[in-house]
Protein backbone atom coordinates (compact mmCIF):
# COMPACT_ATOMS: atom_id res chain seq x y z
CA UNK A 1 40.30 32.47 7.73
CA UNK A 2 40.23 28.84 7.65
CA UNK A 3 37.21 28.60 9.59
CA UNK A 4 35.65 31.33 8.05
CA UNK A 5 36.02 29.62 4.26
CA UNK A 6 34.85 25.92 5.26
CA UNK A 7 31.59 27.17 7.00
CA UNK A 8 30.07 29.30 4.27
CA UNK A 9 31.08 26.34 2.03
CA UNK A 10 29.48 24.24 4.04
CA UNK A 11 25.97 25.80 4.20
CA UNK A 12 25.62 24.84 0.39
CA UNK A 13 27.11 21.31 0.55
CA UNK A 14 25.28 20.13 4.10
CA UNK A 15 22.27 20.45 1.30
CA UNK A 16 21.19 17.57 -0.63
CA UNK A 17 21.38 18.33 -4.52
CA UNK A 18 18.62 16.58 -7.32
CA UNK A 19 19.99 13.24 -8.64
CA UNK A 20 17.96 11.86 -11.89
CA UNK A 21 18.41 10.07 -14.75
CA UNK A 22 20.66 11.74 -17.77
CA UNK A 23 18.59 13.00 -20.30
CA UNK A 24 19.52 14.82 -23.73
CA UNK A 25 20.75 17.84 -23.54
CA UNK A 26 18.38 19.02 -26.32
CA UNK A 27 15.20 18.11 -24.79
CA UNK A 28 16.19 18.13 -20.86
CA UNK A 29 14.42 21.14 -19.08
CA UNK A 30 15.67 22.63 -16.26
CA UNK A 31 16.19 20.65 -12.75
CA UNK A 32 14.90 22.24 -9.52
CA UNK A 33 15.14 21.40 -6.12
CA UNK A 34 13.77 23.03 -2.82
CA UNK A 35 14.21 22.48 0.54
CA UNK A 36 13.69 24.10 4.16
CA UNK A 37 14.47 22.99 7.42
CA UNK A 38 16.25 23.87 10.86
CA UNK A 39 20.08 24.49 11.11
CA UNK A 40 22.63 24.10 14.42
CA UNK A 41 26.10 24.83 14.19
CA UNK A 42 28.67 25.50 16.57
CA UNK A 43 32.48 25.63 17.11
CA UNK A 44 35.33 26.36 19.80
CA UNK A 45 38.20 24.13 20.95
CA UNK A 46 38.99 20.94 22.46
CA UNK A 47 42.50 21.41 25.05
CA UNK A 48 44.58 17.94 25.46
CA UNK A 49 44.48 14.48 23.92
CA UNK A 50 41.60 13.64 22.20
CA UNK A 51 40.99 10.35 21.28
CA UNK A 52 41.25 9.32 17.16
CA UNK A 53 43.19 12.75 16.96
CA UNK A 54 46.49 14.12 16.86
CA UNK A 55 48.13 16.99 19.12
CA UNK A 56 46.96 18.37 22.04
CA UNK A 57 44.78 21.74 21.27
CA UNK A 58 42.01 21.05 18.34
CA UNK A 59 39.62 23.40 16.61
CA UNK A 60 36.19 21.65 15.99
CA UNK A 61 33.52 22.86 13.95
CA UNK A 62 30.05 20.98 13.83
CA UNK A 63 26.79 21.81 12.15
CA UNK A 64 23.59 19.64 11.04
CA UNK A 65 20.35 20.52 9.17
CA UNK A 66 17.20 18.89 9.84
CA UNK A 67 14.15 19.03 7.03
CA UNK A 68 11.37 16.46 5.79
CA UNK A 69 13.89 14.70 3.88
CA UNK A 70 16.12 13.74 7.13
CA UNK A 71 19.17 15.31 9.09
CA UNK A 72 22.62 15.29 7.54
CA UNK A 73 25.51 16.88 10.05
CA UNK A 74 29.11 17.66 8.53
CA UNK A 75 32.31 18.74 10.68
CA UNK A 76 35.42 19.21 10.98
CA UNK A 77 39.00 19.27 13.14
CA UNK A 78 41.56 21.35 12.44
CA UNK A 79 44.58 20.03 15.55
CA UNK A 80 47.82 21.59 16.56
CA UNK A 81 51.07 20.25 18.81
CA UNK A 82 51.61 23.04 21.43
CA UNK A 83 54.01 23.27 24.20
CA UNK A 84 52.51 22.64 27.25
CA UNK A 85 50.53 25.92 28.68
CA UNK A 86 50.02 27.23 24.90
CA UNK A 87 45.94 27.31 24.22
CA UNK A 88 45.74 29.00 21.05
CA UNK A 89 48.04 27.96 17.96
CA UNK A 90 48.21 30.93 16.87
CA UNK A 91 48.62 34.68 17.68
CA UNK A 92 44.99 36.84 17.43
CA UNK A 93 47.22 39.85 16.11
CA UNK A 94 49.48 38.68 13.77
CA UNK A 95 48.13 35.45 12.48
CA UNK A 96 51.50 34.24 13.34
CA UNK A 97 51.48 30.16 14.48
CA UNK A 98 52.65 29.13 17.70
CA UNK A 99 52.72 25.83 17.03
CA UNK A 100 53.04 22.76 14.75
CA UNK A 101 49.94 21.65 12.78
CA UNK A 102 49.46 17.94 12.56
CA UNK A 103 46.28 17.22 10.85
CA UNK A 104 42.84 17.76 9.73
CA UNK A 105 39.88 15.59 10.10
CA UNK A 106 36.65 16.15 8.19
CA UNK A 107 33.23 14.58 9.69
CA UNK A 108 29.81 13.30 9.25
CA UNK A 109 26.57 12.32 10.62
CA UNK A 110 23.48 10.90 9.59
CA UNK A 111 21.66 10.48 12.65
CA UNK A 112 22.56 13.74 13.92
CA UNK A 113 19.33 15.43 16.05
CA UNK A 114 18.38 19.24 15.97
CA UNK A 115 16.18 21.20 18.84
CA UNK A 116 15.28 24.73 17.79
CA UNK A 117 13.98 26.82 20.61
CA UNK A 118 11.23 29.29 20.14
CA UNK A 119 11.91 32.89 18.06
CA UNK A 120 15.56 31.14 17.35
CA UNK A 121 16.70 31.80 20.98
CA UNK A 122 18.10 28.48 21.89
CA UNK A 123 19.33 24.79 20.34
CA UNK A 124 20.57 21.56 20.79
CA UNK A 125 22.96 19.54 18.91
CA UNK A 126 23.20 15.64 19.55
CA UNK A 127 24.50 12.51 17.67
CA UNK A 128 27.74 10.47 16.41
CA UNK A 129 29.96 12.26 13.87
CA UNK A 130 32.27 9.92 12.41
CA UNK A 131 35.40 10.63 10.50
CA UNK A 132 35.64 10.92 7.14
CA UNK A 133 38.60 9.97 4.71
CA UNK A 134 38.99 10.10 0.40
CA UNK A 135 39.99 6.97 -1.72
CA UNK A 136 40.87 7.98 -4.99
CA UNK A 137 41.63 6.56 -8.59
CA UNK A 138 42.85 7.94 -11.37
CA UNK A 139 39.19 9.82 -12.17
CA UNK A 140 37.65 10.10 -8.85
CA UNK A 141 37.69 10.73 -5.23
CA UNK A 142 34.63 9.26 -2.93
CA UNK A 143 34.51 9.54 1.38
CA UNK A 144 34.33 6.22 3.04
CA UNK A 145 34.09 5.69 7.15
CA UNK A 146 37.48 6.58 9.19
CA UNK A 147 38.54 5.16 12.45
CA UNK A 148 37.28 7.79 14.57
CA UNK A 149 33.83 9.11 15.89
CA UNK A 150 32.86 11.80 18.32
CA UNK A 151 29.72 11.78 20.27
CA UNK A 152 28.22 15.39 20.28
CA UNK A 153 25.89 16.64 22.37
CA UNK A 154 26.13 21.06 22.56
CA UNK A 155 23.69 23.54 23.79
CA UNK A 156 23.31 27.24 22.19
CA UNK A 157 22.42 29.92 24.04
CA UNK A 158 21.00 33.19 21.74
CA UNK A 159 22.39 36.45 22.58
CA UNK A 160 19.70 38.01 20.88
CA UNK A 161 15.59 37.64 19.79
CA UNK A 162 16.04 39.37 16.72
CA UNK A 163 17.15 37.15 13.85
CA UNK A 164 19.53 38.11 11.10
CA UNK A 165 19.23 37.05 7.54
CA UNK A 166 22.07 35.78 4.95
CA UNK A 167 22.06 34.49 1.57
CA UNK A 168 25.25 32.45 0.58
CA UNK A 169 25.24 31.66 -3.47
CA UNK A 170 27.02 29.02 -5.70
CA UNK A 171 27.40 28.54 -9.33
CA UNK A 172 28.99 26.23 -11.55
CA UNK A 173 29.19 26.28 -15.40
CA UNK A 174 31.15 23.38 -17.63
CA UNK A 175 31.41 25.29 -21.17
CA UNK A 176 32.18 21.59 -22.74
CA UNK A 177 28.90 20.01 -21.93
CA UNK A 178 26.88 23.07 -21.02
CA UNK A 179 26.05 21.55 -17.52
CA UNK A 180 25.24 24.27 -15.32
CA UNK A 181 24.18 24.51 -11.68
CA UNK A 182 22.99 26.96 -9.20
CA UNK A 183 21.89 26.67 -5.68
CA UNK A 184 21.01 29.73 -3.11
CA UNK A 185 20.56 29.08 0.74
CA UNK A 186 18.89 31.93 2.79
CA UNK A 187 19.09 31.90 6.25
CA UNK A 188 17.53 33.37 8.98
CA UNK A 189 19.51 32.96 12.45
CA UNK A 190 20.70 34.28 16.33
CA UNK A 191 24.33 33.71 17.42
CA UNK A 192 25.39 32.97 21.00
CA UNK A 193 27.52 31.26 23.27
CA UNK A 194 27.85 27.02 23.11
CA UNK A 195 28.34 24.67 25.83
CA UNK A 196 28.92 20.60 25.94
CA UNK A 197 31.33 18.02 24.35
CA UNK A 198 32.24 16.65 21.59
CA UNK A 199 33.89 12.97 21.86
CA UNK A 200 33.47 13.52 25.76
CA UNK A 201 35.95 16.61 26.00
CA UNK A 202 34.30 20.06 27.04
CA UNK A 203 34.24 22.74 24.54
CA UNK A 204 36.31 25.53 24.92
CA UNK A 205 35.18 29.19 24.09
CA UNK A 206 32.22 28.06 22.34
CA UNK A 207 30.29 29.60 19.59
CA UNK A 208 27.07 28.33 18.04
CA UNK A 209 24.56 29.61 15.32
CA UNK A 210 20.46 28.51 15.82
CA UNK A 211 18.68 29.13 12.59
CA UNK A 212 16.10 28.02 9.66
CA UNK A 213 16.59 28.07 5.96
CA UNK A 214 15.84 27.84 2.91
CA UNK A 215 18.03 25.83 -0.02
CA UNK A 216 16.65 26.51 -3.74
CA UNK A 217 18.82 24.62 -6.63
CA UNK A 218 18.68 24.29 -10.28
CA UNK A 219 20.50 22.26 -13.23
CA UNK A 220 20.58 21.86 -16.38
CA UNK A 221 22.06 20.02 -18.74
């Protein structure tokens, strides 16, 4: 489930939303922004020590999308402490953990590089992800650089030519200043099996998307 709830969220916030100036609200028309491009993602696991993470058996997840307005990859780690032999930290039946979580680490990439085989059957992830913490004040949060960084480079291999389609939707409505936003990303893609490294480990049981898309947004103030 954890997995499940970060990537949908994800294929709306890898995205880049419209910045302008503030206008009145009065006179401001609406604010749209399109944008299409190609879109790798993959997960599976990494088994032992990992470098800049804790535990021994790690979840990764790692996606980029690649338009005319650049690439921008996001990730992240999810890591466990598991007696030695234990591969999964938790049971497939019963949800039930078999061992101790010790941390999360979220990442990103701006020089991340996409290859997109023909009729979606293949693709290639490379480039540095690096980690990604939150300073906060007493208003705000903002991401700045962490410690670590992972050198990806993953192959996916379609099991199918015949692409599906999905549309994932967000909205968000502030009924004190009337700001509203919407943004819709449809995606046509093939699912496979993925193979490589990330941060120089082999992935484990690897699962990768290959796809293009589409990413319409409005707002309006």
């Amino acid at each position: 489930m954890r997995t499940t709830t970060r990537t949908l969220t994800t294929a709306l916030l890898a995205a880049p939303l419209v910045a302008g100036a503030a206008v009145p609200a009065t006179a401001a028309p609406p604010m749209r922004y399109t944008d299409s491009g190609t879109h790798v993602e993959t997960s599976g696991q990494l088994l032992g020590e990992v470098d800049g993470l804790d535990g021994n058996v790690h979840q990764v997840f790692v996606t980029a999308d690649e338009s005319d307005d650049g690439t921008y990859g996001y990730g992240y780690v999810d890591s466990w402490a598991c007696d030695d032999g234990v591969t999964q930290p938790y049971d497939p039946e019963t949800g039930e953990e078999l061992c101790d979580y010790v941390g999360f680490v979220e990442l990103e990439s701006f020089d991340a590089d996409i290859e997109v085989g023909k009729r979606l059957t293949s693709g290639v992830l490379t480039g540095m992800y690096s980690s990604v913490v939150w300073d906060c004040d007493e208003v705000e949060c903002w991401p700045v650089p962490g410690d670590a960084s992972f050198d990806v480079d993953v192959t996916v291999t379609a099991d199918s030519t015949k692409p599906a389609t999905a549309r994932f939707m967000e909205t968000y409505r502030d009924p004190a200043t009337g700001y509203s936003y919407r943004g819709t990303r449809t995606q046509k893609f093939t699912t496979g099996t993925a193979t490589g490294t990330v941060g120089s480990e082999n992935l484990v049981d690897g699962w990768g998307l290959v796809g293009t898309y589409t990413f319409r947004a409005m707002e309006k103030y």
